[in-house]
PDB file of N, CA and C in Angstrom:
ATOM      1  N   UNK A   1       0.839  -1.187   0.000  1.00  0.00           N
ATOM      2  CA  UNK A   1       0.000   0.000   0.000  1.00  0.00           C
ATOM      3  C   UNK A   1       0.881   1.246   0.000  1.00  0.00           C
ATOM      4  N   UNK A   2       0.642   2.347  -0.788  1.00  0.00           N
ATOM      5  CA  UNK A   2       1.756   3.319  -0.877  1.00  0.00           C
ATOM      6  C   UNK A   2       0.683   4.847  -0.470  1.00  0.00           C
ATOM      7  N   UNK A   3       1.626   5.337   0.346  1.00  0.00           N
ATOM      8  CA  UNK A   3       1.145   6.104   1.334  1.00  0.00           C
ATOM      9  C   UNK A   3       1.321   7.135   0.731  1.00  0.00           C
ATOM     10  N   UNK A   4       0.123   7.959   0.577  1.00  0.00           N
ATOM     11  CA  UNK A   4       0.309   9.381   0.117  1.00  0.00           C
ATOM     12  C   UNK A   4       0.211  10.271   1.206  1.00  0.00           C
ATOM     13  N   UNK A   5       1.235  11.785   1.337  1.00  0.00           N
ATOM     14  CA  UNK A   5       1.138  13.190   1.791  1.00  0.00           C
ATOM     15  C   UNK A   5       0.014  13.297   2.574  1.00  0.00           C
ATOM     16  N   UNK A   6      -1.238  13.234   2.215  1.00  0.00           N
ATOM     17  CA  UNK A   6      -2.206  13.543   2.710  1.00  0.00           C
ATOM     18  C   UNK A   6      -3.219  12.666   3.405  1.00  0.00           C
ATOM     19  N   UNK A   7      -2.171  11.476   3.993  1.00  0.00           N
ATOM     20  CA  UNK A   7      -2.503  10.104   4.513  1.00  0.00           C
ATOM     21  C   UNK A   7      -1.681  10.616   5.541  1.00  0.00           C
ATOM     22  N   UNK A   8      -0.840  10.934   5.963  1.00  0.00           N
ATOM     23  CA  UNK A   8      -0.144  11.447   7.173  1.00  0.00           C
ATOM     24  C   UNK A   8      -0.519  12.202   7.708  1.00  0.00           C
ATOM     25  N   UNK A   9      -0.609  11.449   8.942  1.00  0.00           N
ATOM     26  CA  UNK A   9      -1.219  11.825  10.028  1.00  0.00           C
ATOM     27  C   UNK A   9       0.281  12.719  11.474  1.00  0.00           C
ATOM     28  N   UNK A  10       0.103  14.251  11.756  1.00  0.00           N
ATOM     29  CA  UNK A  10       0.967  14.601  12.916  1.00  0.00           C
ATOM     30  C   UNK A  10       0.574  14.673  13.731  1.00  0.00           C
ATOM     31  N   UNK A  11       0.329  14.374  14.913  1.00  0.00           N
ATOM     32  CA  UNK A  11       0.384  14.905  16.099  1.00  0.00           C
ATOM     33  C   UNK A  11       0.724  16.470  17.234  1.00  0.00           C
ATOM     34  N   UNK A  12       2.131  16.259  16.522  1.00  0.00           N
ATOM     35  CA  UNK A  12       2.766  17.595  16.834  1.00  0.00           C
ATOM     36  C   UNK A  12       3.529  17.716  15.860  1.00  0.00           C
ATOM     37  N   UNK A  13       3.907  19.199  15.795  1.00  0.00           N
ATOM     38  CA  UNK A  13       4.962  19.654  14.762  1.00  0.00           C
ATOM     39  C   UNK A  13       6.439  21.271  15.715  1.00  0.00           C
ATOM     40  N   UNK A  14       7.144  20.962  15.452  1.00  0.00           N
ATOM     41  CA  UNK A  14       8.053  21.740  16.161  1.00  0.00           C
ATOM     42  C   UNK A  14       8.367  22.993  14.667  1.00  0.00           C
ATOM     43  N   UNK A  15       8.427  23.730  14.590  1.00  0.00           N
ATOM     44  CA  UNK A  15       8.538  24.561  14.251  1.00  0.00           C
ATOM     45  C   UNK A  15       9.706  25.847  14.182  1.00  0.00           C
ATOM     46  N   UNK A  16      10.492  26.460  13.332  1.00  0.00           N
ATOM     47  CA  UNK A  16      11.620  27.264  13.783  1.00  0.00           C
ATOM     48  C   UNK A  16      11.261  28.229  12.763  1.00  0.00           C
ATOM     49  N   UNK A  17      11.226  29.825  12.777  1.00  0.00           N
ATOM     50  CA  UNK A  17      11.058  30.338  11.471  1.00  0.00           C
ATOM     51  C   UNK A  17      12.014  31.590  12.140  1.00  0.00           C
ATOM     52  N   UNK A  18      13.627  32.076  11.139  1.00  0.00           N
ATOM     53  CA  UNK A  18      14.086  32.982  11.172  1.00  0.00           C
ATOM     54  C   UNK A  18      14.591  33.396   9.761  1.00  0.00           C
ATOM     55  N   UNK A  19      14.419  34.677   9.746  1.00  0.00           N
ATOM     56  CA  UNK A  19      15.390  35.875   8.792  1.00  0.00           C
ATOM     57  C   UNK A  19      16.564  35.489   8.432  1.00  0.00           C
ATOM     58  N   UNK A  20      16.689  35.154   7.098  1.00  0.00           N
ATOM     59  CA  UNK A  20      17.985  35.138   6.718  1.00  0.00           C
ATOM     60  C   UNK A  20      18.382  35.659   5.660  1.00  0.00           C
ATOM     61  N   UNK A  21      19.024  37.316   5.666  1.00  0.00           N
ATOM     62  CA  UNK A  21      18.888  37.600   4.486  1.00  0.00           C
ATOM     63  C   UNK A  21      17.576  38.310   4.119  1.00  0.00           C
ATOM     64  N   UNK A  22      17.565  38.622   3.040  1.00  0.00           N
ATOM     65  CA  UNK A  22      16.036  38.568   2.282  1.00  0.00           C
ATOM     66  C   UNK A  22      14.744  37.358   2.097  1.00  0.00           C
ATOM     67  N   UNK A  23      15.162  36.015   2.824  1.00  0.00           N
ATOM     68  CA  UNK A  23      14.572  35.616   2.845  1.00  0.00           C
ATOM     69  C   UNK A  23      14.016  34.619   4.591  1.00  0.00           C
ATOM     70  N   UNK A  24      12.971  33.816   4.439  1.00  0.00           N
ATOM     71  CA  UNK A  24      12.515  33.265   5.706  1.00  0.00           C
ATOM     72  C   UNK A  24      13.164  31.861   5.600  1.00  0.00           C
ATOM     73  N   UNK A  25      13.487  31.251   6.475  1.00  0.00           N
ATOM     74  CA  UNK A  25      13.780  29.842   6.619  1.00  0.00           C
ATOM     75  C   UNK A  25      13.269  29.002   7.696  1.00  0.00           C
ATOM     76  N   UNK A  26      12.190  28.438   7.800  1.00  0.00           N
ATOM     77  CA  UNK A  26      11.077  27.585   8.115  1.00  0.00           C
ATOM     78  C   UNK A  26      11.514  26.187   8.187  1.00  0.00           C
ATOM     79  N   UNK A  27      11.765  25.385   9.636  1.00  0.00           N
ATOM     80  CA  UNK A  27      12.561  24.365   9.924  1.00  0.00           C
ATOM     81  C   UNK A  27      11.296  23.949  10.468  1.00  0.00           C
ATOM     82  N   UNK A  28      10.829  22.635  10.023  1.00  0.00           N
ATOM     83  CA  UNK A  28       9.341  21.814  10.644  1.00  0.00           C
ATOM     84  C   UNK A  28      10.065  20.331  10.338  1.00  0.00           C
ATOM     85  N   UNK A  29       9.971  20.286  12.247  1.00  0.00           N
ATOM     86  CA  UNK A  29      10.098  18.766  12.825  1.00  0.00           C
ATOM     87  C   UNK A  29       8.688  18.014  13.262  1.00  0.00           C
ATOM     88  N   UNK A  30       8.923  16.905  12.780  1.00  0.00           N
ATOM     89  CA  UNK A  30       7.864  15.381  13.092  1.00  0.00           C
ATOM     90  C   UNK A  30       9.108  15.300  14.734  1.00  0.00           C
ATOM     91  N   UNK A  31       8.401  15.625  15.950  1.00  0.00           N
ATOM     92  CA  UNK A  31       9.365  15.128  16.774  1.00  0.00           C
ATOM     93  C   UNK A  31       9.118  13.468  17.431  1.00  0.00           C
ATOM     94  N   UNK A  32       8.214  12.378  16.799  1.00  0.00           N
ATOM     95  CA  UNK A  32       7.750  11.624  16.604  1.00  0.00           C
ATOM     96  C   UNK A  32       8.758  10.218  15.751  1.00  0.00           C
ATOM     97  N   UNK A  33       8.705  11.026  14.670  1.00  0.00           N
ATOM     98  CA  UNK A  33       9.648  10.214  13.739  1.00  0.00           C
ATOM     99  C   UNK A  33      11.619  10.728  13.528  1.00  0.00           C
ATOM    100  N   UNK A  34      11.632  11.800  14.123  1.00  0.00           N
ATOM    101  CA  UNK A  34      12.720  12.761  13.784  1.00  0.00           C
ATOM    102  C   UNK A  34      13.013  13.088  12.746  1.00  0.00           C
ATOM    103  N   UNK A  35      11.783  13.509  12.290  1.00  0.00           N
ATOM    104  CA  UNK A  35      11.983  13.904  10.447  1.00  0.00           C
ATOM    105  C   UNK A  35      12.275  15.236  10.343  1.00  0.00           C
ATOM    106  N   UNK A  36      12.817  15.910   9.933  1.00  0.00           N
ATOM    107  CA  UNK A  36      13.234  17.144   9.769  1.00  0.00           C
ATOM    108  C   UNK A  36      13.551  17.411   8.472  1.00  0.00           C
ATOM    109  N   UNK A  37      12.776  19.001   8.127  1.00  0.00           N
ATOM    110  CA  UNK A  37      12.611  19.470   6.933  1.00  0.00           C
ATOM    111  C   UNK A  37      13.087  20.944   7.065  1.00  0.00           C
ATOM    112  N   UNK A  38      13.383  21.764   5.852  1.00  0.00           N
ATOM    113  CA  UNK A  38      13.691  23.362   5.710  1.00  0.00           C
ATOM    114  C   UNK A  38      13.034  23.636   4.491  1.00  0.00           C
ATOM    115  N   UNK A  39      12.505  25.268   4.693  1.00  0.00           N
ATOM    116  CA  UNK A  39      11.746  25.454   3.904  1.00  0.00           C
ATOM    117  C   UNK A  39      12.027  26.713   3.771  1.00  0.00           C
ATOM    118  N   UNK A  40      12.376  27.399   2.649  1.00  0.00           N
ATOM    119  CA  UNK A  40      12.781  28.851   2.250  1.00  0.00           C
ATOM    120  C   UNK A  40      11.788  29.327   1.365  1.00  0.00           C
ATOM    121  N   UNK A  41      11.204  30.193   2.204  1.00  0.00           N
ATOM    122  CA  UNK A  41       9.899  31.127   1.846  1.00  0.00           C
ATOM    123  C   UNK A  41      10.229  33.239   1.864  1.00  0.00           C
ATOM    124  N   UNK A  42       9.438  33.709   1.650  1.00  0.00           N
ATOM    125  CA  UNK A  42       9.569  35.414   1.385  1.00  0.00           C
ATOM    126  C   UNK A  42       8.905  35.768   2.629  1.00  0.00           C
ATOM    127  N   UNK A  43       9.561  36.783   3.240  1.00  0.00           N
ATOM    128  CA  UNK A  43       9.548  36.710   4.887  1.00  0.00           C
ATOM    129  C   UNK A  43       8.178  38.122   4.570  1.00  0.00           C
ATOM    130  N   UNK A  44       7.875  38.393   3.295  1.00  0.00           N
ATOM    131  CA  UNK A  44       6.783  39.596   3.711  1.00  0.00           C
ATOM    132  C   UNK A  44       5.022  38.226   3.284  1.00  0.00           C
ATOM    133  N   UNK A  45       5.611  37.337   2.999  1.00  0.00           N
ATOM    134  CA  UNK A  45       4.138  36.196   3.233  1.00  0.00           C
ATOM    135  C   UNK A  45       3.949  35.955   4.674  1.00  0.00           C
ATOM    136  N   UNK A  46       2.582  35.902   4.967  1.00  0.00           N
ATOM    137  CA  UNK A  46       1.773  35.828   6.102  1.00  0.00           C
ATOM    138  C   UNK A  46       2.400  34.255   6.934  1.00  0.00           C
ATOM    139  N   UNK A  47       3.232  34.477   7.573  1.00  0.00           N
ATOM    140  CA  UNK A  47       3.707  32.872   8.476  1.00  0.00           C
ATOM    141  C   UNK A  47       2.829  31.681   8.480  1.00  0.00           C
ATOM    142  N   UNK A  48       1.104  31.865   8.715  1.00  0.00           N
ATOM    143  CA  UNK A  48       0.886  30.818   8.730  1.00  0.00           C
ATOM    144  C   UNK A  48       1.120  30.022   7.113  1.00  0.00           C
ATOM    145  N   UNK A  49       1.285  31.271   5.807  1.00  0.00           N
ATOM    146  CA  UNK A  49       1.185  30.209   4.677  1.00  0.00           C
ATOM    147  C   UNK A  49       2.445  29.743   4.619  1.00  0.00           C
ATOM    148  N   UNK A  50       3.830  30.340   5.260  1.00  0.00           N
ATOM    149  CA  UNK A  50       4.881  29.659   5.368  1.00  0.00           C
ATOM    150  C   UNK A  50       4.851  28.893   6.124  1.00  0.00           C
ATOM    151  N   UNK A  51       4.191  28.513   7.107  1.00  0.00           N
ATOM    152  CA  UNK A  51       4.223  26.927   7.947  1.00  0.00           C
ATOM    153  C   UNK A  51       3.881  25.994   7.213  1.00  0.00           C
ATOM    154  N   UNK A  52       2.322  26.100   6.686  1.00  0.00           N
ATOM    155  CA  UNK A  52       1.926  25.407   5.631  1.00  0.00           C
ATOM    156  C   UNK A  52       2.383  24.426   4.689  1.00  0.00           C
ATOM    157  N   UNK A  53       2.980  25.394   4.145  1.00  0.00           N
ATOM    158  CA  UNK A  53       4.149  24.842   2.848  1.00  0.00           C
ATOM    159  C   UNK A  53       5.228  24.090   3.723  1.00  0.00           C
ATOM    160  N   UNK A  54       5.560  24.536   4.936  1.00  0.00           N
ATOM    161  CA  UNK A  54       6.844  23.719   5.600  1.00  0.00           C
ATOM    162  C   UNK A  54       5.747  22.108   5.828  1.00  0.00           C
ATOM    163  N   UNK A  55       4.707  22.267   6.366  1.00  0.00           N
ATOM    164  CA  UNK A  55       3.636  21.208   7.002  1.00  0.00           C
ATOM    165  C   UNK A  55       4.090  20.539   5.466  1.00  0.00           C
ATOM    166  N   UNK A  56       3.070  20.909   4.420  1.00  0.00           N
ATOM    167  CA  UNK A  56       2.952  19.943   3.170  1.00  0.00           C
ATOM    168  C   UNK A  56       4.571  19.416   2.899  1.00  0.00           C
ATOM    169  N   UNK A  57       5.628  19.442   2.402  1.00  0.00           N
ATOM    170  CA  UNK A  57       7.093  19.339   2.689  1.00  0.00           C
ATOM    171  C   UNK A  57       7.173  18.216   3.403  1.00  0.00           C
ATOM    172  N   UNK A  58       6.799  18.464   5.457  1.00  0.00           N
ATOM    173  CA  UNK A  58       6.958  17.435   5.949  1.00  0.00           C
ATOM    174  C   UNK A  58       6.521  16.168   5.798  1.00  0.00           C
ATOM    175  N   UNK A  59       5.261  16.376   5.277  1.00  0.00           N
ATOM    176  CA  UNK A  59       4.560  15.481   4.748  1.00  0.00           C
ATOM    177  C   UNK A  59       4.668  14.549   3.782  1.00  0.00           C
ATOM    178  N   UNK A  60       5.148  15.165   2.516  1.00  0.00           N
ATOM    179  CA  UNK A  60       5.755  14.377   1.550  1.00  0.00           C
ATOM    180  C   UNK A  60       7.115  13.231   1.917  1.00  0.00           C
ATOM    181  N   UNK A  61       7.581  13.924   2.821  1.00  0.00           N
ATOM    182  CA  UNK A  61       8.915  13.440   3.258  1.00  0.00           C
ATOM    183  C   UNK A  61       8.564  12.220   4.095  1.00  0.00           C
ATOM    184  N   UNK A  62       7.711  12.261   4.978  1.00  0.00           N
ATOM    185  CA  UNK A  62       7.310  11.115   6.038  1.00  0.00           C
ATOM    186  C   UNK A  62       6.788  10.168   4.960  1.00  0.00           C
ATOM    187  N   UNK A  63       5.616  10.442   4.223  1.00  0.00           N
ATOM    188  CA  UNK A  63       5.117   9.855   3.358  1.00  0.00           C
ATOM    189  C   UNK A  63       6.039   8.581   2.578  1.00  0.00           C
ATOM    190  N   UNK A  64       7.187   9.714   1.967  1.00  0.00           N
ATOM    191  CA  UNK A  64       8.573   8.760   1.003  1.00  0.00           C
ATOM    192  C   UNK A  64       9.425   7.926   1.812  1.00  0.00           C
ATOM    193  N   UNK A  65       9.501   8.827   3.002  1.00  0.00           N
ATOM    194  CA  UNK A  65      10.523   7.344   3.984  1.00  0.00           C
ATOM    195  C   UNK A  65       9.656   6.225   4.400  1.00  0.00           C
ATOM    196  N   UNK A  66       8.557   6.249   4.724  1.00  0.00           N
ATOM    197  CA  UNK A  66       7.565   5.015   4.960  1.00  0.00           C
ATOM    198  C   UNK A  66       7.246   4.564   3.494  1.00  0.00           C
ATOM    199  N   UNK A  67       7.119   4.858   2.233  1.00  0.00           N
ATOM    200  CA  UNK A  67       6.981   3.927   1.024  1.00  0.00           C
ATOM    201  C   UNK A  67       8.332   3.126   0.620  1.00  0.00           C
ATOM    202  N   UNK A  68       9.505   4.225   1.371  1.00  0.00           N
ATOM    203  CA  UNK A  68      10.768   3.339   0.578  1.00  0.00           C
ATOM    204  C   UNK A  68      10.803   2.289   1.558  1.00  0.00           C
ATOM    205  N   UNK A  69      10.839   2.655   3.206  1.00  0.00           N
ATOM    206  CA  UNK A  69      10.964   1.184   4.121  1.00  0.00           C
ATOM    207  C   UNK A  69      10.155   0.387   3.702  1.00  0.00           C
ATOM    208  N   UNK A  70       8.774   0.372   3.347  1.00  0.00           N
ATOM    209  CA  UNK A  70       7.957  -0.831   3.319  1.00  0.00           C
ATOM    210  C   UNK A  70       8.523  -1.144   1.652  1.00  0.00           C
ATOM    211  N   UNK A  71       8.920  -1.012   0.868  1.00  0.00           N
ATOM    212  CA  UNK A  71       9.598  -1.182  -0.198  1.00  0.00           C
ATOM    213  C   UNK A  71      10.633  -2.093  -0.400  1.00  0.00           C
ATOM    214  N   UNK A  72      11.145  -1.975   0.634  1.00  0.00           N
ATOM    215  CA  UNK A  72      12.660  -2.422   1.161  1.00  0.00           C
ATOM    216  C   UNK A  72      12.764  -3.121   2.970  1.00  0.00           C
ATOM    217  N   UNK A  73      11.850  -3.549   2.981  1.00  0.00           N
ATOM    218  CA  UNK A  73      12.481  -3.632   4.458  1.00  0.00           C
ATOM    219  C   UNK A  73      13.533  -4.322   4.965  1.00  0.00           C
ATOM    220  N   UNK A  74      14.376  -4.961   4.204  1.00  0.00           N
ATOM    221  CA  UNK A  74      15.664  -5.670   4.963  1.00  0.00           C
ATOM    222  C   UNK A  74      17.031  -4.216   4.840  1.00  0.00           C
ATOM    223  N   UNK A  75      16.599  -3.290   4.053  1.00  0.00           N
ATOM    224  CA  UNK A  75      17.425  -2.212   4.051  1.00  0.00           C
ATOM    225  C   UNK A  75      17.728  -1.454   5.053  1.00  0.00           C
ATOM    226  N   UNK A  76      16.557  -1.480   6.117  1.00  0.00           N
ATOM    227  CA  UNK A  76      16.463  -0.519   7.317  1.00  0.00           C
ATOM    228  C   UNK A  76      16.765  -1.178   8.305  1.00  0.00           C
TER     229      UNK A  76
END
């Protein structure tokens, strides 16, 4: 069964958003799985749509490491 983005389910999400530059950099942890993602967004967009986009990101990512393990499981 191959798990899509929007089949993932968080609980919690940890969150980091600082200035760098001209732009925002948006760090969203699964502190669950220890998945960790970065996300470089335009620091004059409204934060929650830069979480967002960090959320969808994390998502994809949890999503691909659980299709490749069940894919592979003597790999892990």
């Amino acid at each position: 069964m191959v798990i899509k983005p929007k089949d993932v389910r968080l609980k919690e999400i940890l969150f980091e958003m600082k200035q760098v530059g001209q732009y925002m950099r948006i760090t969203a942890i699964d502190p669950l799985s220890g998945t960790e993602v970065i996300s470089i967004g335009d620091p004059s967009v409204d934060p929650d749509m830069l979480r967002s986009m960090a959320i969808r990101k994390l998502k994809y990512v949890i999503a691909k490491n659980r299709n490749e393990r069940a894919a592979n499981p003597n790999e892990y």
